[in-house]
Protein backbone atom coordinates (compact mmCIF):
# COMPACT_ATOMS: atom_id res chain seq x y z
CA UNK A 1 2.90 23.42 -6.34
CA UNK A 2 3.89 19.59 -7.20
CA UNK A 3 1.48 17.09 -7.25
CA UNK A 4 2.57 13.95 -6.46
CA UNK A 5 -0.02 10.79 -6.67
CA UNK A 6 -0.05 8.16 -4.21
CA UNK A 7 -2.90 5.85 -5.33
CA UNK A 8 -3.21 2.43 -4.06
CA UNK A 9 -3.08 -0.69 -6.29
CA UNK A 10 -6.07 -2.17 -7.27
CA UNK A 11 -4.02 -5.79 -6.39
CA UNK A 12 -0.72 -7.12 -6.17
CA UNK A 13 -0.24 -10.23 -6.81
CA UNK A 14 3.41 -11.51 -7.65
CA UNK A 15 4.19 -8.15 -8.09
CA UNK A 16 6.60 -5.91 -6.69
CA UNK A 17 4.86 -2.73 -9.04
CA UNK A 18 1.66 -2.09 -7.80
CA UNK A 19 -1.04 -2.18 -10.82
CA UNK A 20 -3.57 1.04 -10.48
CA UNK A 21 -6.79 0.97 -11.46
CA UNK A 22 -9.03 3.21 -12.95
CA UNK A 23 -11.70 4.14 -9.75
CA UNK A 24 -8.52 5.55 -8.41
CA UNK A 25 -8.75 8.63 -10.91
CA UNK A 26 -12.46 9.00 -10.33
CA UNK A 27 -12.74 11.33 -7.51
CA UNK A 28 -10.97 13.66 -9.25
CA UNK A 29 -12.29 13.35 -12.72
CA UNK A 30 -13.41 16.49 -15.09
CA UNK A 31 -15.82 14.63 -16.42
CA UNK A 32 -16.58 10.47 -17.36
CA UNK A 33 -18.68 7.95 -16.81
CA UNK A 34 -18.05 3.87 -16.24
CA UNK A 35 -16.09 3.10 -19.31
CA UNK A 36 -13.87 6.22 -19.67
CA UNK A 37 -12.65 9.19 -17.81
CA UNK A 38 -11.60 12.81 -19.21
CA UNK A 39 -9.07 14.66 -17.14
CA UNK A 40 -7.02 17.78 -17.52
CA UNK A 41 -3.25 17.94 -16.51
CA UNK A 42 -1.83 21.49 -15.53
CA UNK A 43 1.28 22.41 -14.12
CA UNK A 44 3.84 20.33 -12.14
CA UNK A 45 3.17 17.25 -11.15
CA UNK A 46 5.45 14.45 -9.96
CA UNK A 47 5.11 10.55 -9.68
CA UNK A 48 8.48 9.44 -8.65
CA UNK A 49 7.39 5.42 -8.32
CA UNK A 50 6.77 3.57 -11.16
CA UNK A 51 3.50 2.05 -11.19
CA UNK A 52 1.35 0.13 -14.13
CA UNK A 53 -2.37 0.53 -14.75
CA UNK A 54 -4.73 -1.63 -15.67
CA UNK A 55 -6.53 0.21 -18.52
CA UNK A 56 -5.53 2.04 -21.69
CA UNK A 57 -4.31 5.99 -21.37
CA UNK A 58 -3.99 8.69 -24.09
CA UNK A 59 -2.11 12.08 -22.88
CA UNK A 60 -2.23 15.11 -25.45
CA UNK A 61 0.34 17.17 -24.47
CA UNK A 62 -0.16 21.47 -25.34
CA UNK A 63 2.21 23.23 -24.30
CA UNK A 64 4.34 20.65 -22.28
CA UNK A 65 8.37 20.09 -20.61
CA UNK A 66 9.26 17.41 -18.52
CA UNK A 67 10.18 13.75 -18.93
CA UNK A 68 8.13 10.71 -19.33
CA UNK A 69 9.32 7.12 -18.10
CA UNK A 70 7.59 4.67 -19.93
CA UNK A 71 9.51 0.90 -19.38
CA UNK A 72 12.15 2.56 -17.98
CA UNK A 73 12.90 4.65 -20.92
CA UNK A 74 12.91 8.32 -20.54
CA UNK A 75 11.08 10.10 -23.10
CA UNK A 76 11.17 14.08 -23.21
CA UNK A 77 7.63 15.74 -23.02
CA UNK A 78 7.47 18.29 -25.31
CA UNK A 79 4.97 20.41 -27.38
CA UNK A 80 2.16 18.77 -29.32
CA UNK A 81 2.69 15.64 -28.28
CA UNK A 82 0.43 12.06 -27.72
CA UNK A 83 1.68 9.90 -25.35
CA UNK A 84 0.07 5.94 -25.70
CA UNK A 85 0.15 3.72 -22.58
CA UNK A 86 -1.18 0.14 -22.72
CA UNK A 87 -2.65 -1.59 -19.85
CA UNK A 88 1.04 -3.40 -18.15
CA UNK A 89 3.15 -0.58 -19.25
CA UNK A 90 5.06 0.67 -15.97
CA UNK A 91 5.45 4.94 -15.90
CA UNK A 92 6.46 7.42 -13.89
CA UNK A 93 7.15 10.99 -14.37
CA UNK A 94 8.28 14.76 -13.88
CA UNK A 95 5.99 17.22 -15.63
CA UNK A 96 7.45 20.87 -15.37
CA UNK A 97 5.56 24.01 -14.33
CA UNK A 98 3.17 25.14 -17.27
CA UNK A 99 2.59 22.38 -19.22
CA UNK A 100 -0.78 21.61 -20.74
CA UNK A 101 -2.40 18.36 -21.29
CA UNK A 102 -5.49 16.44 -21.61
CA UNK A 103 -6.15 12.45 -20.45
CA UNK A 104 -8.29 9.70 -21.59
CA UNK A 105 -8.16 6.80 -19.73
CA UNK A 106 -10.32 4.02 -20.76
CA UNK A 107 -11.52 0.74 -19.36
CA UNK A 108 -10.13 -2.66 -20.75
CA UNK A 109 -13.48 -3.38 -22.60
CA UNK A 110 -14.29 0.27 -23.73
CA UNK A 111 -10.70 0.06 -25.57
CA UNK A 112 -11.77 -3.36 -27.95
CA UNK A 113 -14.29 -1.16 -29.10
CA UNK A 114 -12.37 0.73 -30.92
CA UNK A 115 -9.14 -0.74 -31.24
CA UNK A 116 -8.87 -1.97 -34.45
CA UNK A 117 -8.43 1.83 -35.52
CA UNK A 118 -5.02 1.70 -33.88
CA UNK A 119 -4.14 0.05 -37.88
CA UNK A 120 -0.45 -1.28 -36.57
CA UNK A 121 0.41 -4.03 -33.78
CA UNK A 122 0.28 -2.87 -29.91
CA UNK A 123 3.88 -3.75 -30.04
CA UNK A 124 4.59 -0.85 -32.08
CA UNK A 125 2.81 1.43 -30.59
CA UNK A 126 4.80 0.28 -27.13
CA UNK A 127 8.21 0.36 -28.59
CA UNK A 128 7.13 3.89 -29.40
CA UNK A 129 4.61 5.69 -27.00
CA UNK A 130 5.72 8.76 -27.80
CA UNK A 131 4.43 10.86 -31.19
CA UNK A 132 5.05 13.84 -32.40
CA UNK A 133 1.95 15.70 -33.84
CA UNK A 134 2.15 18.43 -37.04
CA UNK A 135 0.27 21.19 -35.85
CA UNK A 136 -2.96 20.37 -38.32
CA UNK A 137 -3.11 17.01 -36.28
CA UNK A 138 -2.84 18.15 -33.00
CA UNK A 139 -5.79 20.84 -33.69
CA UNK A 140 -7.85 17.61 -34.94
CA UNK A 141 -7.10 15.19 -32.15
CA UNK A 142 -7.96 18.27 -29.56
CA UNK A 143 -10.99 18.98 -30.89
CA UNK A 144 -11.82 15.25 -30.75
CA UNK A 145 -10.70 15.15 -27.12
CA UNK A 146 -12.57 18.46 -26.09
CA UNK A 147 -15.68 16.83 -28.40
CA UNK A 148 -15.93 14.16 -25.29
CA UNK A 149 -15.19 15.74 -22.53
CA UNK A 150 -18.60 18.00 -23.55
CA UNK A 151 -20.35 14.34 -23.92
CA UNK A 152 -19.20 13.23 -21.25
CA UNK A 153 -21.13 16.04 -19.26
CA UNK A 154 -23.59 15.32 -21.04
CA UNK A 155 -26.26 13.99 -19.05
CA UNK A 156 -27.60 11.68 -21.48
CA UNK A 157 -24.08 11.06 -22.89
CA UNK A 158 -23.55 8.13 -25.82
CA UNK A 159 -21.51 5.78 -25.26
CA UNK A 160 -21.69 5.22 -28.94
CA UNK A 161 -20.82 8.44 -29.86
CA UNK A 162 -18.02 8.59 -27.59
CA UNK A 163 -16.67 5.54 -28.45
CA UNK A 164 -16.78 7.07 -32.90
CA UNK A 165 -14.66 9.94 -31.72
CA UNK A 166 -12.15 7.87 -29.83
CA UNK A 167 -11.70 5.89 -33.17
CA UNK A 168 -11.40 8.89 -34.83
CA UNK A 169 -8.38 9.41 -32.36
CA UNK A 170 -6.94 5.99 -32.86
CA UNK A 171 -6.68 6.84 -36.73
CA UNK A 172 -5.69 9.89 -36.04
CA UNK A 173 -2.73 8.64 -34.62
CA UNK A 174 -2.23 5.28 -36.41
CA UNK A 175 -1.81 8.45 -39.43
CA UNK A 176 1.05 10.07 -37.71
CA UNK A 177 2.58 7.00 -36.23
CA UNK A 178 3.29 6.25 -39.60
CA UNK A 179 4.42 9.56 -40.72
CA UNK A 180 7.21 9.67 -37.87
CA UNK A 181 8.70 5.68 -37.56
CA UNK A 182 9.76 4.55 -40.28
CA UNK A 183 8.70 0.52 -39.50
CA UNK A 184 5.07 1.28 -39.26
CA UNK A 185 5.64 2.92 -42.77
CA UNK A 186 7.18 -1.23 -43.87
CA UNK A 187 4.39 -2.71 -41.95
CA UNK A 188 1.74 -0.35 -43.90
CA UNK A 189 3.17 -0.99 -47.16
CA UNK A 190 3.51 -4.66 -46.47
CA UNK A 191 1.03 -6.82 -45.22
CA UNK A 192 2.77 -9.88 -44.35
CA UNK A 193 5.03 -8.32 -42.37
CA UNK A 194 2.49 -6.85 -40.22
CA UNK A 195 0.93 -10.14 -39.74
CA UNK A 196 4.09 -11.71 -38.84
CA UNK A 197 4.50 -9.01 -36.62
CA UNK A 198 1.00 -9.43 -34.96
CA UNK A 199 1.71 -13.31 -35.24
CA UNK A 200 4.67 -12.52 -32.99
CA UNK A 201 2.70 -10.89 -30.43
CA UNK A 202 0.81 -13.58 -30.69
CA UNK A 203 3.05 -16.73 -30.01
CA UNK A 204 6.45 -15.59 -28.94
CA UNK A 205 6.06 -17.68 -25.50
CA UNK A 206 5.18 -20.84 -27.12
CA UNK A 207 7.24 -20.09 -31.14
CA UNK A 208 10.50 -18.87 -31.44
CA UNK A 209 11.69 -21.07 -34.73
CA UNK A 210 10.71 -18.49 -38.12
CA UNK A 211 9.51 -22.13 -39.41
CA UNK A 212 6.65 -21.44 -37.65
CA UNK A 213 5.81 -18.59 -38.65
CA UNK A 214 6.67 -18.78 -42.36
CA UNK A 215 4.14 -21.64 -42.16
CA UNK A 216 1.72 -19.22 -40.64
CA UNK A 217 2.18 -16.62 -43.53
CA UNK A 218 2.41 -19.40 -46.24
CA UNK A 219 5.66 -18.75 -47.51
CA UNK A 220 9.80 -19.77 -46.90
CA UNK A 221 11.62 -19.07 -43.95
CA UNK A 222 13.92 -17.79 -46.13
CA UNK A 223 11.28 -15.56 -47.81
CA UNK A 224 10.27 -14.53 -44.61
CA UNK A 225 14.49 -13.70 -43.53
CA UNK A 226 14.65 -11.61 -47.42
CA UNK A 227 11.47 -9.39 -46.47
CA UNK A 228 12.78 -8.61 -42.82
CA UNK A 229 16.59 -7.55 -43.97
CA UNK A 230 15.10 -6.21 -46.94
CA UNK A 231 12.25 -3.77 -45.49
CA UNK A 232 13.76 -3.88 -40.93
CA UNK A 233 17.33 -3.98 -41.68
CA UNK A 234 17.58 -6.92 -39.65
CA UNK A 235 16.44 -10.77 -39.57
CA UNK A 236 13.26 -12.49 -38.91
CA UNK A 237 14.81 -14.70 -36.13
CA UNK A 238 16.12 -10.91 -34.21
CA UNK A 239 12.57 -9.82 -34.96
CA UNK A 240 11.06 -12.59 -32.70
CA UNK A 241 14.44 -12.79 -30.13
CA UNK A 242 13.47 -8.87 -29.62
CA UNK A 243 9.97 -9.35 -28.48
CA UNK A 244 10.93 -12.02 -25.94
CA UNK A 245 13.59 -9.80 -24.81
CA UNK A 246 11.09 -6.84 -24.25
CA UNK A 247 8.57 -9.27 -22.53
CA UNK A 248 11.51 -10.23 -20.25
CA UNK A 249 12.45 -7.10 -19.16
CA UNK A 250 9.13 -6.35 -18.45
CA UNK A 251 8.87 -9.01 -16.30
CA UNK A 252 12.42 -8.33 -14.40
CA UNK A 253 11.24 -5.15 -13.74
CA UNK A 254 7.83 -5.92 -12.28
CA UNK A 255 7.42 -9.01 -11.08
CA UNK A 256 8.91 -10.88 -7.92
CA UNK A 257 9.35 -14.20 -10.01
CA UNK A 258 12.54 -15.86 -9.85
CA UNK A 259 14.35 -15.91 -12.90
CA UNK A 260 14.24 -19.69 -13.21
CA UNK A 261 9.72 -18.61 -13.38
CA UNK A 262 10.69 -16.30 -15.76
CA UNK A 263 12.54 -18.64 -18.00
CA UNK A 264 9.09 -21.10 -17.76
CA UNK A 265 6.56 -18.22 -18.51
CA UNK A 266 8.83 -17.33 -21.50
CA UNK A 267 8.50 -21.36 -22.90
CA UNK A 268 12.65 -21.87 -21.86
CA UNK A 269 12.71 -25.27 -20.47
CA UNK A 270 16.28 -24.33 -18.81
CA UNK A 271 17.19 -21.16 -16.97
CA UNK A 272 20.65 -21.09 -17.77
CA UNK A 273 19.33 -21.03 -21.52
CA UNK A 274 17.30 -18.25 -20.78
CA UNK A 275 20.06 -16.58 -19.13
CA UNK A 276 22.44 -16.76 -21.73
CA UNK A 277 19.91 -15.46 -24.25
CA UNK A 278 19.40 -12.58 -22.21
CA UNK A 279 23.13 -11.48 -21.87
CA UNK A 280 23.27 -12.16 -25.46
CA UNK A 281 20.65 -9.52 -26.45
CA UNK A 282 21.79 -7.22 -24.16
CA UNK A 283 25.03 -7.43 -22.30
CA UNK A 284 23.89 -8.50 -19.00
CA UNK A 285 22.24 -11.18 -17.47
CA UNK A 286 18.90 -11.33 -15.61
CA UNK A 287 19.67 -11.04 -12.36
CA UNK A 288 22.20 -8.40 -13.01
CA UNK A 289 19.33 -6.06 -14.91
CA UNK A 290 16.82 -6.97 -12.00
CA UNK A 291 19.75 -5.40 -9.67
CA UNK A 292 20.71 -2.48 -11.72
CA UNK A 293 16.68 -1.56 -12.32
CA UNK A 294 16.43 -1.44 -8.55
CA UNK A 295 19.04 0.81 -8.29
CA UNK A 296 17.79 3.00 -10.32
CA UNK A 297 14.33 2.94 -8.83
């Protein structure tokens, strides 16, 4: 038997992705209370429209097959697996008959709580939502899972204690990203980059010059240029041009701004600028990628 989920959006506002929010998943729950919610996945279950949510999710996959759309990549769900979804993230997906998992999904302020334990930028962890777990570290994180689901039925549950073990989960995590991606090994080992990566985050709408930055971290642009080709293979300048490109697909994908908006949210005074910058970093232009995503859809 398929699932499929037809939830509707907590609001839409400029957008043409509706944005889910977490009372949606209540009725259903295992077990939770205000600030997070435990649920079980089993067997097939299909969401065929991409949708966003407006809170953080953590899947641990068992014994899993299917595929994953995450920003309209396609990741494969396999064995011993975490999936990470940010609040914004669009997903959709096709889990096959007999897969295994478990869900946390946890409100906006709940999350701060405890996420400084997720060591590396958000970014990171968005560029890759997908980890692969050794089997020591899958048997950890389940336990930690399974730990608060049972205090979440608690009746006199602790928020407190619930929100230790989901650290415990973030560093968990944070441990393997680490192991498996080779640039949150650079950003570990190297602190400036990972605040110039954080800085990004930061100020990519408003700061796209490494001047800016370098100024930020206290050293040369051209300091700045040597660490990134030395440590990313590629410059500080395609470090920051990346993360406007990501936010920009993003908002192609889901949003019903006009790309001329688009340019404006992004801090491009001119959206023939913006255009060109976009079918420099990836081959197309805006309104072409808008198309093609729709076609896809």
């Amino acid at each position: 038997m398929i699932h499929y989920i037809y939830l509707m959006p907590t609001y839409k506002e400029d957008h043409t992705i509706p944005i889910i929010g977490i009372h949606g998943f209540r009725k259903g729950q295992i077990a939770g209370r205000e600030e997070i919610i435990f649920n079980e996945l089993h067997g097939k279950r299909l969401i065929e429209k991409p949708h966003k949510h407006d809170f953080f999710i953590i899947i641990l996959f068992d014994q899993a097959q299917g595929t994953h759309n995450i920003d309209s990549i396609d990741y494969q769900i396999g064995n011993h697996q975490i999936h990470v979804l940010f609040p914004g993230q669009m997903h959709k997906w096709d889990i096959e008959t007999g897969t295994t998992g478990y869900q946390l999904m946890i409100e906006r302020s709940f999350f701060e709580q405890f996420a400084p334990y997720f060591r590396f930028s958000f970014t990171n962890y968005q560029n890759h939502p997908v980890i692969q777990l050794t089997d020591e570290a899958f048997q950890l994180l389940l336990y930690e899972f399974n730990a608060i689901k049972h205090e979440l039925k608690n009746d006199r549950s602790l928020v407190h204690l619930i929100s230790a073990r989901a650290a415990v989960i973030a560093a968990i995590v944070s441990r393997e990203a680490e192991g498996t991606f080779t640039e949150f090994k650079v950003y570990q080992s190297n602190p400036r980059l990972a605040k110039f990566n954080t800085l990004i985050d930061e100020f990519f709408k408003e700061q796209k010059l490494v001047t800016f930055y370098a100024e930020q971290l206290h050293i040369s642009p051209n300091y700045l240029n040597i660490l990134c080709k030395k440590n990313l293979k590629v410059s500080a300048t395609q470090l920051i041009q990346q993360r406007v490109c990501i936010e920009a697909k993003r908002m192609l994908q889901s949003t019903s701004l006009s790309i001329k908006e688009i340019a404006f949210e992004l801090g491009f005074v001119d959206h023939a600028y913006f255009s060109n910058f976009f079918k420099t970093q990836t081959g197309i232009t805006p309104s072409a990628f808008r198309e093609t995503d729709k076609f896809h859809k």
